[in-house]
C-alpha atoms as a PDB file:
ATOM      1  CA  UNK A   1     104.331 113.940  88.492  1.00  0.00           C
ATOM      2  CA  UNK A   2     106.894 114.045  91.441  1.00  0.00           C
ATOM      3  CA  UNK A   3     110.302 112.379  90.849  1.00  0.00           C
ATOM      4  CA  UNK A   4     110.476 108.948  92.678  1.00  0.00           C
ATOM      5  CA  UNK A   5     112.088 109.762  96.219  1.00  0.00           C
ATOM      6  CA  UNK A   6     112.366 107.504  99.779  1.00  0.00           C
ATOM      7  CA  UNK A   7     111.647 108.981 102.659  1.00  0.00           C
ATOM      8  CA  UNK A   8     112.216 108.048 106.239  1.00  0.00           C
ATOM      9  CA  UNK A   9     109.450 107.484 108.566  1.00  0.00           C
ATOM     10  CA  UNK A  10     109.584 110.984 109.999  1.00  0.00           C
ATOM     11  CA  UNK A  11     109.587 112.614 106.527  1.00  0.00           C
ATOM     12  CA  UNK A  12     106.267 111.236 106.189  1.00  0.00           C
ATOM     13  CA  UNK A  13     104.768 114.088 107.960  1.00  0.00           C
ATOM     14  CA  UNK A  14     105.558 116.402 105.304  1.00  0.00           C
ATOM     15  CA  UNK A  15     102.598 117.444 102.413  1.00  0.00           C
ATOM     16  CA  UNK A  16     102.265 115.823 100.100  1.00  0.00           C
ATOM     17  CA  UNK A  17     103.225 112.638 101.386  1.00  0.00           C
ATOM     18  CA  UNK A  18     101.625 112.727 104.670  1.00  0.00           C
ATOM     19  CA  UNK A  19      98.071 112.890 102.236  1.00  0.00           C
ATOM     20  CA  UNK A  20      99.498 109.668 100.771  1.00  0.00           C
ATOM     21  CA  UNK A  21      99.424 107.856 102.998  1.00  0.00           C
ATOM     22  CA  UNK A  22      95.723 108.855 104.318  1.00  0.00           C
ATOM     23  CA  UNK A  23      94.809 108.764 101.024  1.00  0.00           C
ATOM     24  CA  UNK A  24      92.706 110.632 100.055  1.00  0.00           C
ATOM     25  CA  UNK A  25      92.065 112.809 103.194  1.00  0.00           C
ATOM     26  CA  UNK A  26      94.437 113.551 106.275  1.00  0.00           C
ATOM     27  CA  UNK A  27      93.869 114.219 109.664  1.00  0.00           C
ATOM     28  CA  UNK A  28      96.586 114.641 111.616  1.00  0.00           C
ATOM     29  CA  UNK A  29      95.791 112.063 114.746  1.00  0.00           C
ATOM     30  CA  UNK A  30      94.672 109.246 112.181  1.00  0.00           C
ATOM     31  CA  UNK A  31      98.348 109.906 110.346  1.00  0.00           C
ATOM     32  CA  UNK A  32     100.248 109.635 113.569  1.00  0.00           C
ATOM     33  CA  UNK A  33      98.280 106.411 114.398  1.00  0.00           C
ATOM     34  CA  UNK A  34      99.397 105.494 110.964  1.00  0.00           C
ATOM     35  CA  UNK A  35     103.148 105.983 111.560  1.00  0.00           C
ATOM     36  CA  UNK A  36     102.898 104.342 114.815  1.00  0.00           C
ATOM     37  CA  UNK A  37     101.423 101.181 113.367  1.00  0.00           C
ATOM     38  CA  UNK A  38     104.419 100.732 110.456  1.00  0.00           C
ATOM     39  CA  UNK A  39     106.858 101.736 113.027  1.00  0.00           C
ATOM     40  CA  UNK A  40     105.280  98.267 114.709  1.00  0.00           C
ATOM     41  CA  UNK A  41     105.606  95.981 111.627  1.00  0.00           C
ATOM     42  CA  UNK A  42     109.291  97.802 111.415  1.00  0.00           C
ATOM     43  CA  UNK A  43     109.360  99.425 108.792  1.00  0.00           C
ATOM     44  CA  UNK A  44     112.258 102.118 108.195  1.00  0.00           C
ATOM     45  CA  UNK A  45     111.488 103.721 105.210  1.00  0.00           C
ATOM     46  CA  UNK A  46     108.974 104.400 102.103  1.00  0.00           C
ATOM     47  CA  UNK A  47     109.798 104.739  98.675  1.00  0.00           C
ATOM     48  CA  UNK A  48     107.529 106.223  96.251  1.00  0.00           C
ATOM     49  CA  UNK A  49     108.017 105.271  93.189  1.00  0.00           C
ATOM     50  CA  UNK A  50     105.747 103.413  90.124  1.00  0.00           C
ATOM     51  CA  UNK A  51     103.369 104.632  87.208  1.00  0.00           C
ATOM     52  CA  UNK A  52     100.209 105.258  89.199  1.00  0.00           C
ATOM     53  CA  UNK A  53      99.867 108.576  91.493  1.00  0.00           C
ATOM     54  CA  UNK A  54      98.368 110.041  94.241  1.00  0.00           C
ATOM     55  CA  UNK A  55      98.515 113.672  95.220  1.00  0.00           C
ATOM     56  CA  UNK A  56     101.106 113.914  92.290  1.00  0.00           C
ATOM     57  CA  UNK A  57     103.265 111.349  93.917  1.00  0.00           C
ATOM     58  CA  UNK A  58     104.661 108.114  92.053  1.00  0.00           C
ATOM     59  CA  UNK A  59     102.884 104.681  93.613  1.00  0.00           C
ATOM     60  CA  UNK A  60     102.881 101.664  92.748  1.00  0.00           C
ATOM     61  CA  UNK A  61      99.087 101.102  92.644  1.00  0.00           C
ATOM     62  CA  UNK A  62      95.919 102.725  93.494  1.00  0.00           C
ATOM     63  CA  UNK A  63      92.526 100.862  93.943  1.00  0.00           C
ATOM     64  CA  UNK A  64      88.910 101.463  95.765  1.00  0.00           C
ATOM     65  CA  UNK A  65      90.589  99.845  98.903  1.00  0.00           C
ATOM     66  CA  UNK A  66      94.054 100.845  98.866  1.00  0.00           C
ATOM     67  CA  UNK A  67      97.126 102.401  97.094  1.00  0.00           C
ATOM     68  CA  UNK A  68     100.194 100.232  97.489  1.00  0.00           C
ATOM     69  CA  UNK A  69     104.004 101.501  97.557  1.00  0.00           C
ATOM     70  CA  UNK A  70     106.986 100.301  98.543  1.00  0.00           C
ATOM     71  CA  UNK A  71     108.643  99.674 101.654  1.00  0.00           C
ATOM     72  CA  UNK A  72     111.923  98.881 103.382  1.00  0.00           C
ATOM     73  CA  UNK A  73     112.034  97.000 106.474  1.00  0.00           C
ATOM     74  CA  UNK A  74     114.957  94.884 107.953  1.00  0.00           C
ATOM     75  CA  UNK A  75     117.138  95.279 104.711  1.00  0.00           C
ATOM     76  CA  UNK A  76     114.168  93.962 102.257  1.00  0.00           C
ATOM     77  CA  UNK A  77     112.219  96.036  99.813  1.00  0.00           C
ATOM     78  CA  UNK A  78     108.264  94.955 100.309  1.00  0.00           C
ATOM     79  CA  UNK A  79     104.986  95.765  98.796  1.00  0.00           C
ATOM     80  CA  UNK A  80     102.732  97.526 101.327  1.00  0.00           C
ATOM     81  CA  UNK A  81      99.575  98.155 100.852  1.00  0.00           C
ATOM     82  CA  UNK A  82      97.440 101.249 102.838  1.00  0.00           C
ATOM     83  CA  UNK A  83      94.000 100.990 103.712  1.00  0.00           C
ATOM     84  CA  UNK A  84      92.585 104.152 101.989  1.00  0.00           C
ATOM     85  CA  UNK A  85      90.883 106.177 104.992  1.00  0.00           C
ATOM     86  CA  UNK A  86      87.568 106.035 103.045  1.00  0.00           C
ATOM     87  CA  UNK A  87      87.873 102.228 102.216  1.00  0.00           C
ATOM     88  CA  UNK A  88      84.598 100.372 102.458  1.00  0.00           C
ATOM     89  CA  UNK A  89      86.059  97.850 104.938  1.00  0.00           C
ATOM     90  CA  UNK A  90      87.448  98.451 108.230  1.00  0.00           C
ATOM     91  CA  UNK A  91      91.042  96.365 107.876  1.00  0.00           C
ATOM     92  CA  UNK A  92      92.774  94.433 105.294  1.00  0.00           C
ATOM     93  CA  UNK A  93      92.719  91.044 107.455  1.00  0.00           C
ATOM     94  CA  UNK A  94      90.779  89.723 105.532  1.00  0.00           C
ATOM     95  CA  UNK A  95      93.174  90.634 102.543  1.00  0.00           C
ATOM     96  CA  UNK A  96      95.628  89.272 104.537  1.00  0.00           C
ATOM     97  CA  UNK A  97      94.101  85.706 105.287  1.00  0.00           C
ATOM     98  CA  UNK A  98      93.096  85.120 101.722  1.00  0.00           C
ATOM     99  CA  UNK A  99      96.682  85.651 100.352  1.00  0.00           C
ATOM    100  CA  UNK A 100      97.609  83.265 103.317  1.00  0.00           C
ATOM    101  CA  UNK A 101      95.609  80.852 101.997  1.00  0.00           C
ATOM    102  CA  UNK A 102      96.609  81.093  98.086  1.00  0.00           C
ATOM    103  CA  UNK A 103     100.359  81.426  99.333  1.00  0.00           C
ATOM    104  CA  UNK A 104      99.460  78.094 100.715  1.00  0.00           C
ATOM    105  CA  UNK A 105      99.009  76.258  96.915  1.00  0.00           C
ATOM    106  CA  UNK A 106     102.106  78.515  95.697  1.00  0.00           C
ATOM    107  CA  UNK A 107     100.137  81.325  94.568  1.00  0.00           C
ATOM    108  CA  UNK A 108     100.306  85.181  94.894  1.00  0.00           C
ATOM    109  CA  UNK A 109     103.008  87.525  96.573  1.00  0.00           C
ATOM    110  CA  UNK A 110     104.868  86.379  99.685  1.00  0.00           C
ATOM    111  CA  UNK A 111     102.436  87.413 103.106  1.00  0.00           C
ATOM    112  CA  UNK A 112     104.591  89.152 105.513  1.00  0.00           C
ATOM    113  CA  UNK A 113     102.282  90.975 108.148  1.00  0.00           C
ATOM    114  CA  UNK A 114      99.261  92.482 107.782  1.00  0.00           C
ATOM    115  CA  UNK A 115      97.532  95.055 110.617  1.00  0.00           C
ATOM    116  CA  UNK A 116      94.089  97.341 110.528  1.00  0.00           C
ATOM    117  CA  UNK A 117      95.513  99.877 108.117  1.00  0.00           C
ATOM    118  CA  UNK A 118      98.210  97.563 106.118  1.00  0.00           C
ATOM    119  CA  UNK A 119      99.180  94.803 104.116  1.00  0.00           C
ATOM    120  CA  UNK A 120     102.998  93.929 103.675  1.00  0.00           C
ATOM    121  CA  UNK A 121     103.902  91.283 101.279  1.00  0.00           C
ATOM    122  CA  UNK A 122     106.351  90.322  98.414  1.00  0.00           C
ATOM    123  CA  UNK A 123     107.691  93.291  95.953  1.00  0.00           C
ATOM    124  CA  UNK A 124     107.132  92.021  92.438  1.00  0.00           C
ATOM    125  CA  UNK A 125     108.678  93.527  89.604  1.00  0.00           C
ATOM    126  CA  UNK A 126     107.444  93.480  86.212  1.00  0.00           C
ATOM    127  CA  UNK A 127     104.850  94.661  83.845  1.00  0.00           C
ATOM    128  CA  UNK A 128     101.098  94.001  84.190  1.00  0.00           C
ATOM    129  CA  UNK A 129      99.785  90.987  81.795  1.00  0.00           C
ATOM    130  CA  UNK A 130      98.626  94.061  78.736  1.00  0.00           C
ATOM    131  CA  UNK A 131     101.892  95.545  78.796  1.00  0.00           C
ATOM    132  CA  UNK A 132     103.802  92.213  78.699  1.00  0.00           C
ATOM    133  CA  UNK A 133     101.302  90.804  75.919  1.00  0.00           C
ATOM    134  CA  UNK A 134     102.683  93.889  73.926  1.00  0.00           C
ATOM    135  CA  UNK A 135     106.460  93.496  74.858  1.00  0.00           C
ATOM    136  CA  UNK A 136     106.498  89.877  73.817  1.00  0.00           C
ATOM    137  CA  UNK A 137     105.112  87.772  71.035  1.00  0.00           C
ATOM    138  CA  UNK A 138     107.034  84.870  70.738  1.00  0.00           C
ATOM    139  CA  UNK A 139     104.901  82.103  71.019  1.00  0.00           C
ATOM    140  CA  UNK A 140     106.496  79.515  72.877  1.00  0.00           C
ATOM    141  CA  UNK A 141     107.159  82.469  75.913  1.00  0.00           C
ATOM    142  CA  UNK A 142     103.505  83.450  75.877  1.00  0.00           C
ATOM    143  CA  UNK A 143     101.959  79.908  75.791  1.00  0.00           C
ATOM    144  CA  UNK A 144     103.889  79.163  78.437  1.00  0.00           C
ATOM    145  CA  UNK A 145     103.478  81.876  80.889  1.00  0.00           C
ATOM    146  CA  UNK A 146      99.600  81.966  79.917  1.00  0.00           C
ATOM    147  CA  UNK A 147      99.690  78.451  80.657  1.00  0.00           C
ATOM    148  CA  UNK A 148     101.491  78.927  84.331  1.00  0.00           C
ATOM    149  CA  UNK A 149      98.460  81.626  84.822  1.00  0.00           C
ATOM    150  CA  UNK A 150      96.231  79.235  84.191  1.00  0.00           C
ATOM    151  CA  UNK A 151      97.574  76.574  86.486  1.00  0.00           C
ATOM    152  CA  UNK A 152      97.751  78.507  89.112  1.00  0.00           C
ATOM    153  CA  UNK A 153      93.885  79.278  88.832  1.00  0.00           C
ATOM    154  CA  UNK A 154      93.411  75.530  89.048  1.00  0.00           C
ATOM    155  CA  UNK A 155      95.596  75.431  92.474  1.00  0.00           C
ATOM    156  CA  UNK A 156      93.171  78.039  93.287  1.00  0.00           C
ATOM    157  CA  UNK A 157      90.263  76.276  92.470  1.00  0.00           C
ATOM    158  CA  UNK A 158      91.334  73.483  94.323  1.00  0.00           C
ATOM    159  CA  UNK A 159      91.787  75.420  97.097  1.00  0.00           C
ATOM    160  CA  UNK A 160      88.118  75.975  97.403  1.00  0.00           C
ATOM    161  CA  UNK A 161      89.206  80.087  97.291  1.00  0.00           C
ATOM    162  CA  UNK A 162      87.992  82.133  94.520  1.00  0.00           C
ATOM    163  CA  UNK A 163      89.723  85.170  93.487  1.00  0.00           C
ATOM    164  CA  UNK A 164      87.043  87.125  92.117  1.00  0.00           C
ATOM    165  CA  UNK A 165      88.321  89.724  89.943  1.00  0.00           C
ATOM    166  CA  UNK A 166      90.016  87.204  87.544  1.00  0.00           C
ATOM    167  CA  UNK A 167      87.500  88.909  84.779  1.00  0.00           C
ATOM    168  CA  UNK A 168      89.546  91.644  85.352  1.00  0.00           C
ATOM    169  CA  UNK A 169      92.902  90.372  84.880  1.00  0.00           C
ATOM    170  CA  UNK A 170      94.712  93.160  83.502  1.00  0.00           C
ATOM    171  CA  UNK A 171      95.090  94.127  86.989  1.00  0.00           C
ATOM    172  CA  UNK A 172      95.837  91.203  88.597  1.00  0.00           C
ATOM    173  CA  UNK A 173      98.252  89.554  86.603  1.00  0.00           C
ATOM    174  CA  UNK A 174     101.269  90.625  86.700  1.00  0.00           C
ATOM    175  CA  UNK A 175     104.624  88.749  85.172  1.00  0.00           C
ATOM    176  CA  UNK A 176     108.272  89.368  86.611  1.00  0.00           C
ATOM    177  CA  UNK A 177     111.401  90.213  84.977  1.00  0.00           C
ATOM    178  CA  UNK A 178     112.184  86.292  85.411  1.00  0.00           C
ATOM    179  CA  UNK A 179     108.977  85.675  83.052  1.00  0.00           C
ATOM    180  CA  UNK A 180     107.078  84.379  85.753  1.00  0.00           C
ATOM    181  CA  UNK A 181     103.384  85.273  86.365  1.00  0.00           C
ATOM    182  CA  UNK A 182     101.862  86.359  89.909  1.00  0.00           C
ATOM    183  CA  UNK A 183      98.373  86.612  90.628  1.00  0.00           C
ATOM    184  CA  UNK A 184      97.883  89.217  92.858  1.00  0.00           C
ATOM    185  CA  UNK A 185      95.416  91.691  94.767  1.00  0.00           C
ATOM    186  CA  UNK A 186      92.909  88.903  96.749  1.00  0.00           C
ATOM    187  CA  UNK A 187      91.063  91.831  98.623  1.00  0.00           C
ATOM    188  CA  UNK A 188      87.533  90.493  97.166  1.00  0.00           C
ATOM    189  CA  UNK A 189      88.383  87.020  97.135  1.00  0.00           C
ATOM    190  CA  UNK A 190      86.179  84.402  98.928  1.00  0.00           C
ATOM    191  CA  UNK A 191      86.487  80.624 100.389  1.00  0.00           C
ATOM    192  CA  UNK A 192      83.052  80.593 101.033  1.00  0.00           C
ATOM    193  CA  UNK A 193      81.496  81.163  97.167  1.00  0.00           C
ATOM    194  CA  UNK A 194      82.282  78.546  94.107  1.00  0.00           C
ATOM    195  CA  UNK A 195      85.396  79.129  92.875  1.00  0.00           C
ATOM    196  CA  UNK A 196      85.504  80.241  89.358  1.00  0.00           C
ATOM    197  CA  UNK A 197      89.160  80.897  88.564  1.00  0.00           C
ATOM    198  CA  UNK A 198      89.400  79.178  85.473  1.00  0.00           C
ATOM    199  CA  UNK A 199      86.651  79.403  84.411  1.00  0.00           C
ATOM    200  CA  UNK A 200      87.354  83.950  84.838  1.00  0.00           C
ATOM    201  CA  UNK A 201      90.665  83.730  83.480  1.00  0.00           C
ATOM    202  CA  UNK A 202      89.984  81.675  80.183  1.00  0.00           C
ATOM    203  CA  UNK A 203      87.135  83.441  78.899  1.00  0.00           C
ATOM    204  CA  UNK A 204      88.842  86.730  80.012  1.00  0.00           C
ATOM    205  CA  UNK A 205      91.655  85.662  77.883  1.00  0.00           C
ATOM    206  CA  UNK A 206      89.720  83.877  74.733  1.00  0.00           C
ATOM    207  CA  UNK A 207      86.301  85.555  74.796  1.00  0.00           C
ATOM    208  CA  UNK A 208      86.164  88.929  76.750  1.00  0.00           C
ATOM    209  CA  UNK A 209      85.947  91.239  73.427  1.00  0.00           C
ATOM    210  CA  UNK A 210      88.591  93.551  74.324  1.00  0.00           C
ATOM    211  CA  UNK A 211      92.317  93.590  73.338  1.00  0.00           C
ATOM    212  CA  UNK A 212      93.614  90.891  75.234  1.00  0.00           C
ATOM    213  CA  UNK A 213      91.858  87.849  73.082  1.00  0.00           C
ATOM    214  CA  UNK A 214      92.843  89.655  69.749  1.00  0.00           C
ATOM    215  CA  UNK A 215      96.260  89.897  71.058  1.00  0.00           C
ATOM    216  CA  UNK A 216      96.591  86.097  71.918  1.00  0.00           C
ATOM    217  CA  UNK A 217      95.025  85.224  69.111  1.00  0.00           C
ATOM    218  CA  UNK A 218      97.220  87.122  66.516  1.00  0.00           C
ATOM    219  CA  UNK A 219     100.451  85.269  68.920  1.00  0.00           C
ATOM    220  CA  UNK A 220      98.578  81.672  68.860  1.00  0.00           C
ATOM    221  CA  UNK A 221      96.267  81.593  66.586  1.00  0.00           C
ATOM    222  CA  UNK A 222      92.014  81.969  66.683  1.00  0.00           C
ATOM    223  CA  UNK A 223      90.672  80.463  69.814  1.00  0.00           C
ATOM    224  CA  UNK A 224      87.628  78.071  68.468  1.00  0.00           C
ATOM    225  CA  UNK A 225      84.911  80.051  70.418  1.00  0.00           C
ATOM    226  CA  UNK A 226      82.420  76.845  70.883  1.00  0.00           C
ATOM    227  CA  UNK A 227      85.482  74.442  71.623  1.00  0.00           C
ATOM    228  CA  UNK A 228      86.573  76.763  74.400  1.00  0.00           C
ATOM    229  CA  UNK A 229      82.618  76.794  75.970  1.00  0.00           C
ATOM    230  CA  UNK A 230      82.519  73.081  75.965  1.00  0.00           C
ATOM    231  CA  UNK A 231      85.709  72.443  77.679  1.00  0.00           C
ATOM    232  CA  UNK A 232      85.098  74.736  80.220  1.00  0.00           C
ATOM    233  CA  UNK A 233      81.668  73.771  80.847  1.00  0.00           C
ATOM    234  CA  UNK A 234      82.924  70.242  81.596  1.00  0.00           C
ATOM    235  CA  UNK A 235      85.709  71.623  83.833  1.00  0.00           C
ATOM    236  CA  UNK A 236      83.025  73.196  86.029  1.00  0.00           C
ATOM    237  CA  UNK A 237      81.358  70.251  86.216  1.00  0.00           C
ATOM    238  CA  UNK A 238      84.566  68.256  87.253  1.00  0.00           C
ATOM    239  CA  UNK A 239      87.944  70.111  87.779  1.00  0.00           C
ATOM    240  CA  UNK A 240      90.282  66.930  87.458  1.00  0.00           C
ATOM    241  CA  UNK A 241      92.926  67.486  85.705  1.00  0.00           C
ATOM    242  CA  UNK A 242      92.035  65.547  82.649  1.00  0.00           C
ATOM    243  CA  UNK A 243      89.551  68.380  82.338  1.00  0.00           C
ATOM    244  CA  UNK A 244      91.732  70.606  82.805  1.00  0.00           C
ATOM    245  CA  UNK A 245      94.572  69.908  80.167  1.00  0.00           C
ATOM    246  CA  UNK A 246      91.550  70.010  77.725  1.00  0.00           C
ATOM    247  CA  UNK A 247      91.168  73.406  78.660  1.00  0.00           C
ATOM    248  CA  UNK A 248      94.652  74.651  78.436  1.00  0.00           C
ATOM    249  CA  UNK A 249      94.788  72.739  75.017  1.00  0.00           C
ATOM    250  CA  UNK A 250      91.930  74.519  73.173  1.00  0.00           C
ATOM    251  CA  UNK A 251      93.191  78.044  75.123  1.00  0.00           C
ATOM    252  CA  UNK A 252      96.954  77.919  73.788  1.00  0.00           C
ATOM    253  CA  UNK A 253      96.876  75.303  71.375  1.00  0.00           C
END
């Protein structure tokens, strides 16, 4: 892979980063439209950079929608996410008014601006939730950042807006160098479908069968499989927070 490098708008148009950022096909008019449109949010400058690639370039991310990298704009390093040109949605405004909305109970990356072909919002630094699982088994640290996860997936729930990749968490979780955990990535999420972002999280974290559970477990303890059902079948039925504690307290007891 290329070494990390930031370029200046006009250094875009050179291969292979002018392919970047029409992932995965350019045309020329479509990356000129492209340059025009970050030159209106005011952006100065992208750095590429991160463990993921495209084209043999460092990123941050790549998904089905978008890849995500770094950008600099009025002194401030930002995450900015590009529509990929063969995206199965036309714009990422509806990204962009669903991480408006969590933003609004405290949760997710920072919105900045948002147009057809990007999303700009708050850099965050740190390892995905897997990679910090491995880095860190103290106890008290893990119960408590699992436990700030899980909160926030109440304030979502509350919010009436469901995530809806919280089954997939190692994604979407990711926690900063300050130990503090960020849900991110709300391009499938929903305000008009039950929200189930407690109910995604905890069994992705107790009951999912793949590392994660056998991690926590060996950090916490076993999870009580049936205790861990019950409590979160009466938090569906009622998420009070009552409910909730009981939740937390037979996840990271």
């Amino acid at each position: 892979m290329r070494e990390n490098v930031t370029l200046p708008l006009e250094g875009l148009i050179e291969e292979p980063y002018g392919s970047v950022m029409c992932y995965p096909k350019r045309e020329e008019s479509d990356l000129q439209s492209r340059l025009k449109e970050l030159e209106m949010h005011g952006v100065t400058a992208i750095e590429f950079a991160g463990k993921a690639d495209a084209f043999n370039v460092p990123i941050l991310g790549k998904g089905y929608v978008g890849i995500v990298v770094i950008a600099q704009r009025y002194g401030q390093r930002l995450a900015l996410k590009i529509r990929r040109v063969d995206a199965d949605r036309v714009d990422l405004l509806h990204e962009a008014k669903m991480l408006t909305k969590a933003n609004s109970a405290g949760v997710g990356p920072t919105f900045v601006g948002a147009s057809k072909n990007y999303l700009l919002m708050q850099l965050i630094e740190g390892k995905l939730l897997p990679a910090w699982l491995e880095a860190n088994k103290e106890k008290t640290l893990v119960r408590q950042v699992l436990y700030e996860v899980i909160e926030q997936c109440w304030h979502l729930d509350l919010l009436s807006l469901d995530h809806g990749e919280l089954n997939k968490a190692p994604k979407h979780v990711i926690v900063d160098y300050c130990q503090q955990p960020w849900i991110v990535d709300f391009e499938t999420s929903s305000d008009s479908r039950r929200p189930a972002n407690v109910t995604a999280i905890c069994q992705y974290l107790t009951m999912s069968g793949g590392k994660i559970p056998k991690t926590i477990s060996a950090i916490l303890g076993e999870r009580n499989r049936h205790e861990v059902i019950s409590a979160l079948g009466n938090y569906k039925k009622d998420q009070r927070r009552e409910n909730l504690d009981k939740v937390m307290q037979v996840c990271l007891r």
